[in-house]
Protein backbone atom coordinates (compact mmCIF):
# COMPACT_ATOMS: atom_id res chain seq x y z
CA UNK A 1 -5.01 31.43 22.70
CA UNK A 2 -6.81 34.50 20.67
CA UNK A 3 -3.40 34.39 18.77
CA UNK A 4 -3.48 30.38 18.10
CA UNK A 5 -6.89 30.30 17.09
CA UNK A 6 -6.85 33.43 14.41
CA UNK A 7 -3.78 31.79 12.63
CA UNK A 8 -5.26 28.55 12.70
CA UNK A 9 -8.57 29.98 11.53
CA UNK A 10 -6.94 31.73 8.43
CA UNK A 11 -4.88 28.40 7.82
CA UNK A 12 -7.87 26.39 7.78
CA UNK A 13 -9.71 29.13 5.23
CA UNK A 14 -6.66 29.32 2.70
CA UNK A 15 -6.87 25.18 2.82
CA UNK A 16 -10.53 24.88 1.54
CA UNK A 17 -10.57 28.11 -0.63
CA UNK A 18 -7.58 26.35 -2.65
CA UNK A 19 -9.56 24.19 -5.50
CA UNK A 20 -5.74 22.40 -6.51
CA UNK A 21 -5.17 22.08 -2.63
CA UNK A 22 -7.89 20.42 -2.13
CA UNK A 23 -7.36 18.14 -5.33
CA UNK A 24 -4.08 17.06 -4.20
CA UNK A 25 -5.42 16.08 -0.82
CA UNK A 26 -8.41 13.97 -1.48
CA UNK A 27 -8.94 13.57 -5.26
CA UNK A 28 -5.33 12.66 -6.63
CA UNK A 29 -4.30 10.05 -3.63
CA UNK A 30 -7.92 8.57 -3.90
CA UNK A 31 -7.90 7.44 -7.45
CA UNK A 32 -4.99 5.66 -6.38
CA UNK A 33 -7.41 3.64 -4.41
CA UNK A 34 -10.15 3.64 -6.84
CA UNK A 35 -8.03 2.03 -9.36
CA UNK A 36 -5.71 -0.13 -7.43
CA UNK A 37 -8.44 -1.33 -5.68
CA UNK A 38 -10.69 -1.97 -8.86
CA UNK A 39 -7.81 -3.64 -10.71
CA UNK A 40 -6.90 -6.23 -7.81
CA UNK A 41 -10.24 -6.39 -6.35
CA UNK A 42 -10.92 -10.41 -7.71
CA UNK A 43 -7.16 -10.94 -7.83
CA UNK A 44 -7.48 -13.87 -5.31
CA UNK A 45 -10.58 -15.49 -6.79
CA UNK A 46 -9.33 -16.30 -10.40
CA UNK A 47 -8.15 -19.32 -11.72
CA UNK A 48 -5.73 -20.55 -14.41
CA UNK A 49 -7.63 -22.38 -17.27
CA UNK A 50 -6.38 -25.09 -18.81
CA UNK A 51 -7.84 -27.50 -21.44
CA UNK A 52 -8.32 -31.06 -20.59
CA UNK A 53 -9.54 -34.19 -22.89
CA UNK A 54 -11.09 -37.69 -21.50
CA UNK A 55 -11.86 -38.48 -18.11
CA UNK A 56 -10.26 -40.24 -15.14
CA UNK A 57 -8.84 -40.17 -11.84
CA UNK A 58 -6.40 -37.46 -12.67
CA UNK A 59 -8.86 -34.99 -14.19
CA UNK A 60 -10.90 -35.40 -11.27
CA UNK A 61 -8.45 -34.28 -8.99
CA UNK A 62 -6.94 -31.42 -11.44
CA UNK A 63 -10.94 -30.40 -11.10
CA UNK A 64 -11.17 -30.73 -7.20
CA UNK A 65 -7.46 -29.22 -6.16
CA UNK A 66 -9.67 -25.70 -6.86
CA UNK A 67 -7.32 -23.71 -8.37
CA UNK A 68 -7.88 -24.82 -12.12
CA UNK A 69 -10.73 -24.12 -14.20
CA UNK A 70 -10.80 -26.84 -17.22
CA UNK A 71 -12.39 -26.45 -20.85
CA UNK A 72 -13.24 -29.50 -21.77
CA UNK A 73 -12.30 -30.65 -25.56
CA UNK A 74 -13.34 -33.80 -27.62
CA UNK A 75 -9.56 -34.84 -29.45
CA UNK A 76 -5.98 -33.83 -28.18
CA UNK A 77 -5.05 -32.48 -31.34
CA UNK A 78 -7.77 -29.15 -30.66
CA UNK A 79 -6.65 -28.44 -26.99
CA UNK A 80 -3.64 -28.51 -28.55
CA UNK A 81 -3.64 -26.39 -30.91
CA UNK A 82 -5.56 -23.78 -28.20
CA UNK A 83 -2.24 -23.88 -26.17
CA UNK A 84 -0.18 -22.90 -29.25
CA UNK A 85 -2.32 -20.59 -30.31
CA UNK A 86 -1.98 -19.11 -26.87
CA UNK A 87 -5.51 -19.05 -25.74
CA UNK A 88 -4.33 -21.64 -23.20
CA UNK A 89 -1.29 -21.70 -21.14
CA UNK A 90 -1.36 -25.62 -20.86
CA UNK A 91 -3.88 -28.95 -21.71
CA UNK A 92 -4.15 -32.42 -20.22
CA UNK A 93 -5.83 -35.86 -22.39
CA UNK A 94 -6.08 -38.41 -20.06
CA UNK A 95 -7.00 -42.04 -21.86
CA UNK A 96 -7.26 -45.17 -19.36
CA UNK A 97 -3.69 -44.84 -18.10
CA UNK A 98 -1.94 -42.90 -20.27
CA UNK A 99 -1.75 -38.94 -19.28
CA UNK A 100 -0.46 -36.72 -21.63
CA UNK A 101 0.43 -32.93 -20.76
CA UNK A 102 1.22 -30.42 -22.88
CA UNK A 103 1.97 -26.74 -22.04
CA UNK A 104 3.16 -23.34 -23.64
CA UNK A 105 7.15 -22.05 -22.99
CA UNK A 106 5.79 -18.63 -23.89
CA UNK A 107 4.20 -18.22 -20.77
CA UNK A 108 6.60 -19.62 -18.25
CA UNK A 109 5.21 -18.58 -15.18
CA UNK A 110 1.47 -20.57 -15.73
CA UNK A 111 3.13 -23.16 -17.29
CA UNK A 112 5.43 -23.66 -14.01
CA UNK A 113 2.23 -23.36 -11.77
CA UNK A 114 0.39 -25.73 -13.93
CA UNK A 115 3.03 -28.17 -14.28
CA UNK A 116 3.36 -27.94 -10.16
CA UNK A 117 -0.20 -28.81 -9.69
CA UNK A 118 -0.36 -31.76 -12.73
CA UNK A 119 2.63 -33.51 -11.09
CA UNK A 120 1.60 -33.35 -7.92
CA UNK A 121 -2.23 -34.62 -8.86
CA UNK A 122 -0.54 -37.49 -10.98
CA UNK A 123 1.97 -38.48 -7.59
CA UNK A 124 -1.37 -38.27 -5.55
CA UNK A 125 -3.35 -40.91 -8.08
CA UNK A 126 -0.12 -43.34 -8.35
CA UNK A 127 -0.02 -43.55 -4.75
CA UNK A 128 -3.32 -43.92 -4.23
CA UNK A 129 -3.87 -46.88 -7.23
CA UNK A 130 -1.06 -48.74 -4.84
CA UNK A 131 -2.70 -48.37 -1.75
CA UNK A 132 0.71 -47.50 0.11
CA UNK A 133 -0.11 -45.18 2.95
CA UNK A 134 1.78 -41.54 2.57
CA UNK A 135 5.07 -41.37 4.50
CA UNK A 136 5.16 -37.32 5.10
CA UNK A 137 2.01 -35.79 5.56
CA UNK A 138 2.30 -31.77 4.54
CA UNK A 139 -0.76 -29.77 6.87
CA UNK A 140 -0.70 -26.64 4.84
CA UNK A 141 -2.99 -23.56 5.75
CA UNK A 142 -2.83 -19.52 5.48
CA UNK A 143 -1.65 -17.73 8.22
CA UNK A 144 -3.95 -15.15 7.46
CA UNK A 145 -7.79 -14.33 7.76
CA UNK A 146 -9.03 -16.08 4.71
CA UNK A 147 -11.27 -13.20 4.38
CA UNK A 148 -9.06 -10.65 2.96
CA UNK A 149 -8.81 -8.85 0.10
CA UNK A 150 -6.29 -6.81 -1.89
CA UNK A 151 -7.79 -3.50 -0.99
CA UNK A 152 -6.63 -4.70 2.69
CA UNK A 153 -3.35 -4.26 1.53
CA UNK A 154 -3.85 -1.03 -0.93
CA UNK A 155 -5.25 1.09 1.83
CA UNK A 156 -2.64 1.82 4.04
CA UNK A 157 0.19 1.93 1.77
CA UNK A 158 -1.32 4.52 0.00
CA UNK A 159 -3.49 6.60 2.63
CA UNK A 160 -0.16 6.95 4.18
CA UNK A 161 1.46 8.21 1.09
CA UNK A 162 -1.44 10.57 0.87
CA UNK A 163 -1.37 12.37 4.18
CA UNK A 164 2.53 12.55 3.91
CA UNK A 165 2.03 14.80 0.56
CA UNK A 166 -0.53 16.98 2.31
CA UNK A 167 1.82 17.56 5.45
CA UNK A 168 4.76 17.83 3.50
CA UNK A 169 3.52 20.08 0.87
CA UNK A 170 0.86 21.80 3.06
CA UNK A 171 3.97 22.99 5.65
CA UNK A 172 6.42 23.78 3.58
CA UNK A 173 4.22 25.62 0.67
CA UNK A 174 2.48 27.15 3.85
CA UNK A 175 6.03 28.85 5.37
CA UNK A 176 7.33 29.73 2.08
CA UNK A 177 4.18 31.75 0.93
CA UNK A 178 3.49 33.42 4.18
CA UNK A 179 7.66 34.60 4.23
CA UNK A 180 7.12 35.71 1.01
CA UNK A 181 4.31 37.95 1.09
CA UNK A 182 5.91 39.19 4.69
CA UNK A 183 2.78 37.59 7.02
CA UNK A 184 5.61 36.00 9.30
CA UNK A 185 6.98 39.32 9.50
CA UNK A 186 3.68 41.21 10.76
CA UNK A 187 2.98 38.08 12.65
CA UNK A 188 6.30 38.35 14.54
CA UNK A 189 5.42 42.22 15.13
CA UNK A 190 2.42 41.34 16.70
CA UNK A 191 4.44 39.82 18.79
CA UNK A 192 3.76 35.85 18.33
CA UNK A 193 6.03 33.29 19.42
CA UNK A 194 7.07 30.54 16.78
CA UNK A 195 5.73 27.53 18.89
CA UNK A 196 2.13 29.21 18.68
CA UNK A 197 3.00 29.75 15.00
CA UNK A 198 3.67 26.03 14.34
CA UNK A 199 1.08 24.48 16.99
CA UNK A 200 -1.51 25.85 14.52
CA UNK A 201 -0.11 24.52 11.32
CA UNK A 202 0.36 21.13 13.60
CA UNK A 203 -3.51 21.11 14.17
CA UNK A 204 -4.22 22.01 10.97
CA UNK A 205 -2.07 19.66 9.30
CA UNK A 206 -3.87 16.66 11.80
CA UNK A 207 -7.52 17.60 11.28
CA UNK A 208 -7.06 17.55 7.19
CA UNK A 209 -5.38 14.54 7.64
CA UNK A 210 -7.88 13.01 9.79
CA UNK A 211 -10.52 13.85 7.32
CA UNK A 212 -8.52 12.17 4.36
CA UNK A 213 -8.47 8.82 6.60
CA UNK A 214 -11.64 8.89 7.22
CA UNK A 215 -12.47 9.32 3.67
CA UNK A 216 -9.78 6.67 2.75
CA UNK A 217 -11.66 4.32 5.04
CA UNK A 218 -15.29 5.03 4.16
CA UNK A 219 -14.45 4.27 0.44
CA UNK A 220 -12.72 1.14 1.53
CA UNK A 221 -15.38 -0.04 3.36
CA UNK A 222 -17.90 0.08 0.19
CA UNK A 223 -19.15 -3.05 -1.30
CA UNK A 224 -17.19 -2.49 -4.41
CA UNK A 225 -14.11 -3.02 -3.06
CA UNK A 226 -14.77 -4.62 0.33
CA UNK A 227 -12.43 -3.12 3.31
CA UNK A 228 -12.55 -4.72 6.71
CA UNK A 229 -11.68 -3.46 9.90
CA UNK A 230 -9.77 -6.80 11.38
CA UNK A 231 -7.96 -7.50 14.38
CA UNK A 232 -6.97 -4.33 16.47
CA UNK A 233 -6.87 -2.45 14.21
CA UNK A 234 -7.21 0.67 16.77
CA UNK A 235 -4.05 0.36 17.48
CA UNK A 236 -2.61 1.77 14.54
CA UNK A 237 -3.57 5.26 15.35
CA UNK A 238 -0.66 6.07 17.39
CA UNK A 239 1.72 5.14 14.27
CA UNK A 240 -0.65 7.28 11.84
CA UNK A 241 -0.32 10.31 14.36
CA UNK A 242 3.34 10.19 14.79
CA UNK A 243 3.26 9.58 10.82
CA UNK A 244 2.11 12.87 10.23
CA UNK A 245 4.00 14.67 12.82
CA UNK A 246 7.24 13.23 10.83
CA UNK A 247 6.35 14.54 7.89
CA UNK A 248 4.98 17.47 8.89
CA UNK A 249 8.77 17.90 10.42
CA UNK A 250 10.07 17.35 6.86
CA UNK A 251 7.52 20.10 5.69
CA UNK A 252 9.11 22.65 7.76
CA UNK A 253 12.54 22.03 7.27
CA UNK A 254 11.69 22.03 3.24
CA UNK A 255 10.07 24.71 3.75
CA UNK A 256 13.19 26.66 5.91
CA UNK A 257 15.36 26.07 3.00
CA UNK A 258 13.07 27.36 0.06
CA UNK A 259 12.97 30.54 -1.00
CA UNK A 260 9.90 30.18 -3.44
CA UNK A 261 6.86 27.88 -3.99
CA UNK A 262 8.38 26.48 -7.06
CA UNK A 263 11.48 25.49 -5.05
CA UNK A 264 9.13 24.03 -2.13
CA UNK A 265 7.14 22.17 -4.57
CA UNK A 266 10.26 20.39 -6.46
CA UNK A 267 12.23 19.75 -2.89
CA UNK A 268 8.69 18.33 -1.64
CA UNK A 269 8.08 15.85 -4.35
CA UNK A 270 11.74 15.00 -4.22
CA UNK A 271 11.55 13.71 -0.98
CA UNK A 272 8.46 12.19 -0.56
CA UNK A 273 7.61 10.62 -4.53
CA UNK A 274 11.17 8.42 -4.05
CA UNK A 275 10.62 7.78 -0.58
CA UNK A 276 6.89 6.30 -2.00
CA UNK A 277 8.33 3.37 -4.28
CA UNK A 278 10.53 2.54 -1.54
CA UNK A 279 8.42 2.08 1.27
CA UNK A 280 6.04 -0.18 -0.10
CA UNK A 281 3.48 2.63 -1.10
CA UNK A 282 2.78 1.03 -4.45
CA UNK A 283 4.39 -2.71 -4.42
CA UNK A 284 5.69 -4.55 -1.67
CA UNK A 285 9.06 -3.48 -1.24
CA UNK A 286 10.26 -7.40 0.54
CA UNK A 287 10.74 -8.21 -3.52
CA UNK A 288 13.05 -5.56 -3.68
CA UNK A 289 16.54 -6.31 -3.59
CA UNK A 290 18.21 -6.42 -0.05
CA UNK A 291 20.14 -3.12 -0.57
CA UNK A 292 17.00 -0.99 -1.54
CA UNK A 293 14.80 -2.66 1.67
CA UNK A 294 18.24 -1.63 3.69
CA UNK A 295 17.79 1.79 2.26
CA UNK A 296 13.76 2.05 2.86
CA UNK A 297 14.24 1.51 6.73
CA UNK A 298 16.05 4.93 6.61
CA UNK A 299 12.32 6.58 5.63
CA UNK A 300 9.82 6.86 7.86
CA UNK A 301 6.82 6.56 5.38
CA UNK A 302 8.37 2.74 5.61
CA UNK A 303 7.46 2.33 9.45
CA UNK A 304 4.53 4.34 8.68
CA UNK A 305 3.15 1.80 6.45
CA UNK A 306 4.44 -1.57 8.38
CA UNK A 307 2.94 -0.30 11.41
CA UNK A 308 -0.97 0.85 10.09
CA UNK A 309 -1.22 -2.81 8.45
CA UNK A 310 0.33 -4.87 11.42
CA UNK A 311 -2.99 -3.56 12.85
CA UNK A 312 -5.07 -3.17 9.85
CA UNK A 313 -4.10 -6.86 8.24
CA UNK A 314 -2.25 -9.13 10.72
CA UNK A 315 -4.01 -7.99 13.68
CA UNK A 316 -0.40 -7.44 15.97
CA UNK A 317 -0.99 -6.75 19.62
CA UNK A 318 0.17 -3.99 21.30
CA UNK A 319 3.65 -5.22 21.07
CA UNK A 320 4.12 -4.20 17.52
CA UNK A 321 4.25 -0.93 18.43
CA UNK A 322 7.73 -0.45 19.53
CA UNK A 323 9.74 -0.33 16.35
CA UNK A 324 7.70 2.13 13.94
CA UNK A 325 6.32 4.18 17.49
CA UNK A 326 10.45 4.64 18.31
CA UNK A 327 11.48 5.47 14.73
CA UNK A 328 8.92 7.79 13.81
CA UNK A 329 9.16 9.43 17.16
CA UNK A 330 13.29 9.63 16.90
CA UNK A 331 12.52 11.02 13.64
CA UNK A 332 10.71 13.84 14.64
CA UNK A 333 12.48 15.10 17.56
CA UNK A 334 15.81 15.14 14.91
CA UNK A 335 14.48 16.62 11.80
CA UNK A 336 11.74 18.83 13.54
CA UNK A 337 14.96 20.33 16.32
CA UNK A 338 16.67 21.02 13.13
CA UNK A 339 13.61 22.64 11.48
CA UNK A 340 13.11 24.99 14.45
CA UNK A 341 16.75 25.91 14.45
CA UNK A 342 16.69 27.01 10.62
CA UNK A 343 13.23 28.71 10.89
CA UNK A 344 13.23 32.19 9.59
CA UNK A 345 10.31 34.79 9.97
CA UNK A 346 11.58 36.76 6.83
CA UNK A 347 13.89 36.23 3.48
């Protein structure tokens, strides 16, 4: 125990003494936040404007459907002219019961949207001006907690991607230095056994990574960006424990196989920058083709980040737990088995 709690001591000292260490745990990963968060933080509340000329039933409902915000102009030919110009991706004159609609091909995708929406409004106002009742009736509502925001989704993706660069770099960097300047060695004369060795890295590795949750978290929850604890969201602690254990596993064997910190630090980011742009860290990854979401299920930064925001966003029950709970765990029994196999005390 005396043994366990000296090595984790020093570990903990040569963490916090480290000024880049310490940048690359909480400073780098949370700008990621900060800006992602800032950039998509009204992403749900804007609306397309579009210029409109006259009045009538149609304009009316463009103006109550919500999700249009009109500039109103006194002749056709000056909205007009404001959608070629560009300042407007589309305009609509309506005079007694003539409706004319005019959009810009430059900007395909608002001119699809706003084209959706016009047609539809214009189908709604014919039907009603015959006073046929609708034959299909469409009940449309989100699935989701209307309540959400974008930093909902941000903050997993990417306080997962931040704890696996501090395990990952933090074991491997951690082996490779302490080989090199020959601690291992006088640590293995002392005599200490491996597992006490790697326990203390292991408890290391959880309390730093505990910290950068909970300061993931805390700046989530500021006004500014608006973070909300929904659903059971509890239950995604399991997942972000095993999370770390996996790549604390890939730390080790990285750091087996180096011989230097250079080499440590270029294996590390190999591993885990890819496996970051495929696991959803950054974008969602189901608009990725089917070949590279076949390829992220490999990666256990994938199940890492499915299983925080099945808790964090959709509010899964307990259920939800199997799949990223059995992957991450399979993964660390494999790849930490073959890290203790290939652990060396000494070059």
């Amino acid at each position: 125990m005396t043994a366990f709690s000296s090595l984790a001591s020093a570990m903990v000292k040569i963490f916090y003494r480290d000024k880049a260490t310490l940048f690359f745990t909480f400073v780098f990963p949370l700008m990621f936040l900060v800006v992602f968060g800032l950039l998509f933080r009204d992403a749900g509340e804007s609306r397309t404007e579009i210029g409109v000329v006259g009045d009538g039933p149609v304009i009316v409902g463009l103006e109550q459907t919500g999700a249009l915000e009109l500039k109103r102009f006194d002749s056709v030919d000056e909205a007009v002219r404001q959608v070629r110009d560009g300042e407007l991706p589309a305009m609509v004159a309506q005079d007694g019961d003539d409706v004319t609609f005019r959009f810009a091909q430059s900007d395909q995708t608002q001119a699809s949207v706003v084209s959706g929406i016009v047609t539809g409004v214009v189908s709604h106002v014919n039907q009603t001006a015959t006073g046929q009742q609708p034959r299909y009736v469409l009940d449309a509502a989100n699935v989701e907690d209307a309540s959400l925001k974008p930093i909902q989704y941000i903050t997993p993706g990417i306080m997962s991607w931040g704890v696996a660069v501090t395990a990952v770099f933090g074991a491997a960097l951690t082996l490779v230095s302490w080989r090199k300047k020959q601690v291992l060695r006088r640590i293995r004369l002392a005599p200490v056994s491996p597992p006490t060795v790697l326990s203390a890295r292991v408890v290391v590795t959880f309390g730093v990574a505990i910290v950068q949750a909970l300061v993931f978290v805390g700046v989530g929850l500021l006004p500014v960006f608006g973070l909300k604890l929904t659903g059971t969201w509890w239950l995604a602690i399991p997942v972000f424990l095993l999370g770390i254990l996996a790549f604390f596993a890939i730390g080790m064997l990285v750091g087996a196989f180096c011989k230097t910190e250079e080499a440590a630090t270029g294996a590390a980011n190999i591993v885990v920058l890819p496996m970051a742009f495929l696991s959803g860290t950054f974008f969602p990854i189901d608009q990725a083709p089917p070949w590279m979401q076949s390829v992220s299920n490999v990666f256990p930064l994938r199940h890492m980040n499915d299983g925080i925001m099945d808790f964090l966003v959709r509010g899964q029950d307990a259920s939800a737990l199997v799949v990223p709970c059995l992957v991450l765990t399979g993964f660390v029994l494999v790849v930490g088995t073959i890290a203790a196999k290939v652990f060396q005390w000494e070059d």
